[in-house]
C-alpha atoms as a PDB file:
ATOM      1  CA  UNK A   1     124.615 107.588  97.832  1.00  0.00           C
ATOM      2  CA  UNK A   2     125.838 109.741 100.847  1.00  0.00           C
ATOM      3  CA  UNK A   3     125.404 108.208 103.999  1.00  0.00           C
ATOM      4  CA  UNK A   4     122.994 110.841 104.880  1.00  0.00           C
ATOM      5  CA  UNK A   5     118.719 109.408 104.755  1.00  0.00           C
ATOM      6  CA  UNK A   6     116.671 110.726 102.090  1.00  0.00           C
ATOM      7  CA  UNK A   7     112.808 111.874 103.392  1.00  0.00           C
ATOM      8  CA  UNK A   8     110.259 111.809 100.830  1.00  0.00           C
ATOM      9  CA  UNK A   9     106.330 111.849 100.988  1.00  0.00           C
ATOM     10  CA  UNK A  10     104.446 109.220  98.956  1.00  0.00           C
ATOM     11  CA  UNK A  11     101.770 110.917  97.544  1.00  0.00           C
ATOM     12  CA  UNK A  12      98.470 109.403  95.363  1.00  0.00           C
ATOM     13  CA  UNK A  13      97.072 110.707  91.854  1.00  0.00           C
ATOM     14  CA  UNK A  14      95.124 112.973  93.960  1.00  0.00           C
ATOM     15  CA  UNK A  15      98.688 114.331  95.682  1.00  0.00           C
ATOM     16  CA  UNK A  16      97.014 112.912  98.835  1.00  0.00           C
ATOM     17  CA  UNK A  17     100.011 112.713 101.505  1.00  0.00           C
ATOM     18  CA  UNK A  18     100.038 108.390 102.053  1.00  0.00           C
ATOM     19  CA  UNK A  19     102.910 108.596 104.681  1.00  0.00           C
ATOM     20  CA  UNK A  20     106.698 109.172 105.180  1.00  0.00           C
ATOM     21  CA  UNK A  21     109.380 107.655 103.254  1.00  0.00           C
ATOM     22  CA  UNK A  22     112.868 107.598 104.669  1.00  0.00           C
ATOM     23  CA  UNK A  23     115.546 106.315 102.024  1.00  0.00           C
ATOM     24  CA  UNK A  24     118.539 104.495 103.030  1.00  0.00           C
ATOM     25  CA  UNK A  25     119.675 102.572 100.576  1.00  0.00           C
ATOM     26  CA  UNK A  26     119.793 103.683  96.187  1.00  0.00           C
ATOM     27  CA  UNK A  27     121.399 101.477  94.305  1.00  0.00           C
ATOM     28  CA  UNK A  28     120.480 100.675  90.372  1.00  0.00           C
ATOM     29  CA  UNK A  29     118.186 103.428  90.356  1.00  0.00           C
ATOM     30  CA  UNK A  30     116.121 101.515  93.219  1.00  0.00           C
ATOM     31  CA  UNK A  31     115.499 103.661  96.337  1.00  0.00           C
ATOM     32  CA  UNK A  32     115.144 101.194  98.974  1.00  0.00           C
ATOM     33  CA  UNK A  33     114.262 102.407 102.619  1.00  0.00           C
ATOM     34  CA  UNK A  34     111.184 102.361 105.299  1.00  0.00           C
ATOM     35  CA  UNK A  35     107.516 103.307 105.312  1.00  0.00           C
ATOM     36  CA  UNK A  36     105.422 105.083 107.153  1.00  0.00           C
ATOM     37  CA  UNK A  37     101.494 105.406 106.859  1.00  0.00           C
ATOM     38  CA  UNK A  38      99.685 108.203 107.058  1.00  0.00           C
ATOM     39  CA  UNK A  39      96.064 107.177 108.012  1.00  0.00           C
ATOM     40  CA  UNK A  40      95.198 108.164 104.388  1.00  0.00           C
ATOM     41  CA  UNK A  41      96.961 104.796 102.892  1.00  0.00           C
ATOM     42  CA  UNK A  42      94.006 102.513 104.193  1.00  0.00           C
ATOM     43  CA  UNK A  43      92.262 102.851 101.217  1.00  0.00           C
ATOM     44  CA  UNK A  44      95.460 101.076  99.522  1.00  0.00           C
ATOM     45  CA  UNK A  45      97.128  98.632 102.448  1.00  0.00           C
ATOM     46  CA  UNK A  46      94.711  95.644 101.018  1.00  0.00           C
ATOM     47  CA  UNK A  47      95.563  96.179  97.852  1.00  0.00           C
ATOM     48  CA  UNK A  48      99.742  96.054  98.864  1.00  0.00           C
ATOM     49  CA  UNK A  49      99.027  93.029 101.193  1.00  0.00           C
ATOM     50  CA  UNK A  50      97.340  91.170  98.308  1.00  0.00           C
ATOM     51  CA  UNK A  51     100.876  91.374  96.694  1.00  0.00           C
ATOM     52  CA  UNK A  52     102.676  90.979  99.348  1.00  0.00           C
ATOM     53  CA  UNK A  53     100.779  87.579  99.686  1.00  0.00           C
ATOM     54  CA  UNK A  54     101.431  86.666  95.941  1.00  0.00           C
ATOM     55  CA  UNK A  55     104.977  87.720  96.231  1.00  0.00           C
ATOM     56  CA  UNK A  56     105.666  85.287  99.013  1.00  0.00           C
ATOM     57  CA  UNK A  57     104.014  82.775  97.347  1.00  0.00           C
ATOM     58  CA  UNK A  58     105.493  82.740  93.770  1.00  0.00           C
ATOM     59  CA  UNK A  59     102.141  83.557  92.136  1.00  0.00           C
ATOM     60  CA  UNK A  60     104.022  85.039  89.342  1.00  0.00           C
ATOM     61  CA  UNK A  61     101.047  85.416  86.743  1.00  0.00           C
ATOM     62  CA  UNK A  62      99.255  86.888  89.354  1.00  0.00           C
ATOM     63  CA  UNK A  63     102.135  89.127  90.467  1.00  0.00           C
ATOM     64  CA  UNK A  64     102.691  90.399  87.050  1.00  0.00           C
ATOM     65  CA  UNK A  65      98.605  91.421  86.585  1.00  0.00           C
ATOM     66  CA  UNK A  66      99.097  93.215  90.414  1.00  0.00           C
ATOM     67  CA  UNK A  67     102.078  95.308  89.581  1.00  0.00           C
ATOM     68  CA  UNK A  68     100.480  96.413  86.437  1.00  0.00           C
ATOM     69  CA  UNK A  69      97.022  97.610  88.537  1.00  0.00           C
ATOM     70  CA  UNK A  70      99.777  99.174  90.832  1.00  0.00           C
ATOM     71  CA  UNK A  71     101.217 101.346  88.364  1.00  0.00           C
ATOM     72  CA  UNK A  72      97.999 101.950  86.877  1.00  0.00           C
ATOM     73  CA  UNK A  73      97.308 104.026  90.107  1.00  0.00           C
ATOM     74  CA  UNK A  74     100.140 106.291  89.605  1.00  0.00           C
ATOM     75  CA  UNK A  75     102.143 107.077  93.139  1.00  0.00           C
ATOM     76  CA  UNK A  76     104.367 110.103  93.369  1.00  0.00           C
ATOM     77  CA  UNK A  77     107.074 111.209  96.150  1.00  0.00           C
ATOM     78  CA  UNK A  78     108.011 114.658  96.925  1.00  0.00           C
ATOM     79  CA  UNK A  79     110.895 115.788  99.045  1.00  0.00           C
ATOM     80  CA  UNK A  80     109.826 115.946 102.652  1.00  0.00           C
ATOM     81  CA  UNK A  81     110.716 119.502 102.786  1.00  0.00           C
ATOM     82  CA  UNK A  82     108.436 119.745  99.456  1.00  0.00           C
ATOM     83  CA  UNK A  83     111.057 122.001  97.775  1.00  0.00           C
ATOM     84  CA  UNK A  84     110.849 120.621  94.944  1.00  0.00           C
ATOM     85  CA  UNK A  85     108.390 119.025  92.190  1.00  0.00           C
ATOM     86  CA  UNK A  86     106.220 115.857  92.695  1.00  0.00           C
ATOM     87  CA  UNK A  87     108.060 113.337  90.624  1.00  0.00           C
ATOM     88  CA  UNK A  88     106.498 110.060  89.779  1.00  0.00           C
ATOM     89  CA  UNK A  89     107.604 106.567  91.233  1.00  0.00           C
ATOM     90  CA  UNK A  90     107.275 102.980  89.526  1.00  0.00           C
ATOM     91  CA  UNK A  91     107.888  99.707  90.038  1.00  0.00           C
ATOM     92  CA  UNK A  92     106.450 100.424  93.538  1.00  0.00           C
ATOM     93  CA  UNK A  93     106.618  97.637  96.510  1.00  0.00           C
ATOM     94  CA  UNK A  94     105.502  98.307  99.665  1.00  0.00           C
ATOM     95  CA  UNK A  95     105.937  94.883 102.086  1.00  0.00           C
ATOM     96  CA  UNK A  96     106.266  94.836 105.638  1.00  0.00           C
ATOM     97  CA  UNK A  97     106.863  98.726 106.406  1.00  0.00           C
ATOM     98  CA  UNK A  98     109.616  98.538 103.862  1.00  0.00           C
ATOM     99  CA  UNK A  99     109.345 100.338 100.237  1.00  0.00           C
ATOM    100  CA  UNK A 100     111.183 100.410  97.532  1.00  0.00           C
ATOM    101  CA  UNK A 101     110.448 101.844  93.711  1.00  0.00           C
ATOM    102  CA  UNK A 102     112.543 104.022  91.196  1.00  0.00           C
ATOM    103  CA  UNK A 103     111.574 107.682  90.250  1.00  0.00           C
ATOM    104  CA  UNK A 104     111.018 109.267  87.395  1.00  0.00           C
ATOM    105  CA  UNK A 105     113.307 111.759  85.818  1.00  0.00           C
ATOM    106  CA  UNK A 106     112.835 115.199  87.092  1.00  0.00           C
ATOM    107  CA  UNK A 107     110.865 116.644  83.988  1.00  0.00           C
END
Protein backbone atom coordinates (compact mmCIF):
# COMPACT_ATOMS: atom_id res chain seq x y z
CA UNK A 1 0.00 0.00 0.00
CA UNK A 2 1.15 3.61 -0.95
CA UNK A 3 1.99 5.64 1.82
CA UNK A 4 -0.85 7.82 1.01
CA UNK A 5 -4.34 7.25 3.82
CA UNK A 6 -7.27 5.69 2.42
CA UNK A 7 -10.87 7.60 3.57
CA UNK A 8 -13.80 5.47 3.54
CA UNK A 9 -17.37 5.85 5.13
CA UNK A 10 -18.74 2.91 7.15
CA UNK A 11 -22.07 2.65 6.23
CA UNK A 12 -25.13 0.20 7.83
CA UNK A 13 -27.67 -2.15 5.83
CA UNK A 14 -29.68 0.90 5.66
CA UNK A 15 -26.44 2.86 3.88
CA UNK A 16 -26.77 5.01 7.04
CA UNK A 17 -23.32 7.08 7.16
CA UNK A 18 -21.77 5.45 10.89
CA UNK A 19 -18.58 7.68 10.71
CA UNK A 20 -15.18 8.19 8.95
CA UNK A 21 -12.69 5.62 8.30
CA UNK A 22 -9.14 6.63 7.57
CA UNK A 23 -6.90 3.55 6.42
CA UNK A 24 -3.33 3.37 7.14
CA UNK A 25 -2.26 0.23 7.21
CA UNK A 26 -3.55 -3.06 4.38
CA UNK A 27 -1.82 -5.87 4.73
CA UNK A 28 -3.34 -9.63 4.07
CA UNK A 29 -6.33 -8.18 2.73
CA UNK A 30 -6.93 -6.50 6.33
CA UNK A 31 -7.45 -2.70 6.16
CA UNK A 32 -6.35 -1.58 9.44
CA UNK A 33 -6.68 2.24 10.36
CA UNK A 34 -8.85 4.73 12.76
CA UNK A 35 -12.51 5.40 13.45
CA UNK A 36 -14.56 7.99 13.63
CA UNK A 37 -18.34 8.11 14.79
CA UNK A 38 -20.85 9.75 13.32
CA UNK A 39 -23.61 10.28 16.00
CA UNK A 40 -25.58 7.65 13.99
CA UNK A 41 -23.24 4.61 15.39
CA UNK A 42 -24.90 4.80 18.97
CA UNK A 43 -27.32 2.47 18.12
CA UNK A 44 -24.22 -0.05 17.57
CA UNK A 45 -21.21 1.22 20.14
CA UNK A 46 -22.80 -1.35 22.92
CA UNK A 47 -22.95 -3.90 20.79
CA UNK A 48 -18.84 -3.31 19.67
CA UNK A 49 -17.96 -2.71 23.41
CA UNK A 50 -19.60 -6.03 24.35
CA UNK A 51 -16.81 -7.54 22.10
CA UNK A 52 -14.40 -5.52 22.84
CA UNK A 53 -14.97 -6.77 26.50
CA UNK A 54 -14.97 -10.52 25.38
CA UNK A 55 -11.99 -9.95 23.24
CA UNK A 56 -9.91 -8.74 26.14
CA UNK A 57 -11.01 -11.32 28.12
CA UNK A 58 -10.50 -14.54 26.04
CA UNK A 59 -14.22 -15.38 26.00
CA UNK A 60 -13.64 -17.21 22.86
CA UNK A 61 -17.11 -19.12 22.62
CA UNK A 62 -18.60 -16.03 23.25
CA UNK A 63 -16.42 -14.13 20.76
CA UNK A 64 -17.13 -16.53 18.05
CA UNK A 65 -21.31 -16.21 18.64
CA UNK A 66 -20.53 -12.02 18.62
CA UNK A 67 -18.67 -11.90 15.39
CA UNK A 68 -21.24 -14.01 13.78
CA UNK A 69 -24.29 -11.41 15.07
CA UNK A 70 -21.72 -8.80 13.69
CA UNK A 71 -21.69 -9.98 10.30
CA UNK A 72 -25.19 -10.80 10.45
CA UNK A 73 -25.72 -6.94 10.42
CA UNK A 74 -23.97 -6.43 7.24
CA UNK A 75 -21.55 -3.08 7.32
CA UNK A 76 -20.43 -1.53 4.07
CA UNK A 77 -17.64 1.28 3.29
CA UNK A 78 -17.71 3.58 0.45
CA UNK A 79 -14.92 5.81 -0.71
CA UNK A 80 -15.09 9.10 1.13
CA UNK A 81 -15.39 10.89 -2.06
CA UNK A 82 -18.35 8.23 -2.77
CA UNK A 83 -17.07 7.72 -6.36
CA UNK A 84 -17.49 4.59 -6.37
CA UNK A 85 -19.89 1.55 -5.27
CA UNK A 86 -20.74 0.57 -1.62
CA UNK A 87 -18.74 -2.56 -1.19
CA UNK A 88 -19.32 -4.80 1.73
CA UNK A 89 -16.83 -5.30 4.75
CA UNK A 90 -16.39 -8.51 7.07
CA UNK A 91 -14.65 -9.69 9.70
CA UNK A 92 -15.36 -6.21 11.19
CA UNK A 93 -13.61 -4.98 14.65
CA UNK A 94 -14.09 -1.84 15.90
CA UNK A 95 -12.02 -1.42 19.54
CA UNK A 96 -10.85 1.64 20.97
CA UNK A 97 -11.37 4.17 17.90
CA UNK A 98 -9.40 1.70 15.88
CA UNK A 99 -11.09 -0.57 12.97
CA UNK A 100 -10.07 -3.00 11.03
CA UNK A 101 -12.12 -5.59 8.52
CA UNK A 102 -11.50 -6.84 4.85
CA UNK A 103 -13.79 -5.83 1.85
CA UNK A 104 -15.49 -7.52 -0.44
CA UNK A 105 -14.57 -7.82 -4.04
CA UNK A 106 -15.80 -5.01 -6.11
CA UNK A 107 -18.81 -6.90 -7.83
Amino acid sequence: MSSKEMIFDLLDSSLANLGMVSINSLKNEIYRGKFSPSRRFEEYKAIFLEYEVLVESQQFSAVDEMESNIASMKFFVVSGSHEDAARAVFDLQIMKGDISFKMASPS
